[in-house]
Protein backbone atom coordinates (compact mmCIF):
# COMPACT_ATOMS: atom_id res chain seq x y z
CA UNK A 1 84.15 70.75 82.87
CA UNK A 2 83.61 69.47 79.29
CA UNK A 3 80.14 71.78 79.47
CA UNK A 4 82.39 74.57 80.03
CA UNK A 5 84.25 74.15 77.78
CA UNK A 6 81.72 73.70 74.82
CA UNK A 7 79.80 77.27 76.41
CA UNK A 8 83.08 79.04 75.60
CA UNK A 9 83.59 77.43 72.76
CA UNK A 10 86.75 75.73 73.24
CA UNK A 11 88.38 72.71 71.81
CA UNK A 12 88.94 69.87 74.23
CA UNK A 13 93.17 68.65 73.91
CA UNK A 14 91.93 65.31 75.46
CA UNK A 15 89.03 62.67 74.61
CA UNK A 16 88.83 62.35 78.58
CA UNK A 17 89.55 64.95 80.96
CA UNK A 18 91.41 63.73 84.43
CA UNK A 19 91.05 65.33 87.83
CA UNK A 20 92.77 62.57 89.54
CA UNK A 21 96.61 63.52 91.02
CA UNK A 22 98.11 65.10 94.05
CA UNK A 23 95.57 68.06 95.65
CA UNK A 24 96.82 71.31 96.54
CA UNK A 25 95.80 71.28 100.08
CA UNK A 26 97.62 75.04 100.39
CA UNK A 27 99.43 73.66 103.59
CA UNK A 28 100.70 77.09 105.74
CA UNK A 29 98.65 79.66 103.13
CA UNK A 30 95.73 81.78 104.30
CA UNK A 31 92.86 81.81 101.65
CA UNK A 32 91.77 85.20 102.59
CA UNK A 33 92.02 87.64 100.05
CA UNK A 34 94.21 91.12 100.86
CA UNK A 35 92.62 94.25 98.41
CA UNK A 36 95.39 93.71 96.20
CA UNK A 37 94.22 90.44 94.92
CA UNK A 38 91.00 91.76 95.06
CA UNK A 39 91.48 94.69 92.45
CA UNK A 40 93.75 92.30 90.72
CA UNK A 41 90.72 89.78 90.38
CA UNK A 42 88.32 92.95 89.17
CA UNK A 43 90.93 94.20 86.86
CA UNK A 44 91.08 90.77 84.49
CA UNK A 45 87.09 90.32 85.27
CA UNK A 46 86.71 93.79 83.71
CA UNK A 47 88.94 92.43 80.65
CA UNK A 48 87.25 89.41 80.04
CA UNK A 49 84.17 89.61 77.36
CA UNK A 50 80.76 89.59 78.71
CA UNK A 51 80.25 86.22 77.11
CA UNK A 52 82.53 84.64 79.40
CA UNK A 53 81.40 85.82 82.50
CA UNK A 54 77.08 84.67 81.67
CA UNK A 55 77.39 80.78 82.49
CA UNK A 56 77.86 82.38 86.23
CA UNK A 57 74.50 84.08 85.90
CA UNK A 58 72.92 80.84 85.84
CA UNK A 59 71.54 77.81 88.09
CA UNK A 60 74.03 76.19 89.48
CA UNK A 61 76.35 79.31 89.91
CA UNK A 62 73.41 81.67 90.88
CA UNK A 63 73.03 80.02 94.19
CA UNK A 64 76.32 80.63 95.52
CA UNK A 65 77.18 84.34 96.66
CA UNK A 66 81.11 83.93 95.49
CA UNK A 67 78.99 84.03 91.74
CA UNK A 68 78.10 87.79 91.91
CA UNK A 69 81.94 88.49 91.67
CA UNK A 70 81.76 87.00 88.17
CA UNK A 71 78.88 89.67 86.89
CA UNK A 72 80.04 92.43 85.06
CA UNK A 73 81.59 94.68 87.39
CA UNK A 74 81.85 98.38 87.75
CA UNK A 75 84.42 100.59 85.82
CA UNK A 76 87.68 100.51 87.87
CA UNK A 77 89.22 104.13 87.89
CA UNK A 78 93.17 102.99 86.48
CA UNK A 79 91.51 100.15 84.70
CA UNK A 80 92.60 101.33 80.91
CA UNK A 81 89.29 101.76 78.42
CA UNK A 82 90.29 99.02 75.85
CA UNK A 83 89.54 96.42 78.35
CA UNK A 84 85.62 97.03 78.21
């Protein structure tokens, strides 16, 4: 986590960062995804500067197939121009 913070150039608020605590286990929730959340997802991708989206073009990330969602993505028709 500390790595990704430093590629995105952001400040650390802690000296140490902690995972530990209660998980979210999502008890009673399916983790599919309806086409809602999915255009919702591609809408802030599309917002998002290019530079924030490359540490998923890389080893690690490139070997998992959720990683292609986080390359630039199309132009979404509705998606206003000032995002890009």
């Amino acid at each position: 986590m500390a790595n990704l913070l430093r590629f995105l150039d952001l400040e650390q608020s802690q000296a140490a960062l902690d995972f530990g605590g209660r998980k979210n286990r999502s008890l009673g929730y399916s983790s599919a995804l309806a086409a809602v959340e999915e255009k919702d997802c591609a809408e802030v991708l599309e917002c998002l500067p290019p530079r924030y989206l490359e540490i998923f073009q890389r080893p690690p990330y490139t070997h998992f197939a959720w990683s292609r969602r986080f390359s630039r993505p199309a132009p979404i028709p509705g998606v206003p121009a000032q995002c890009r």
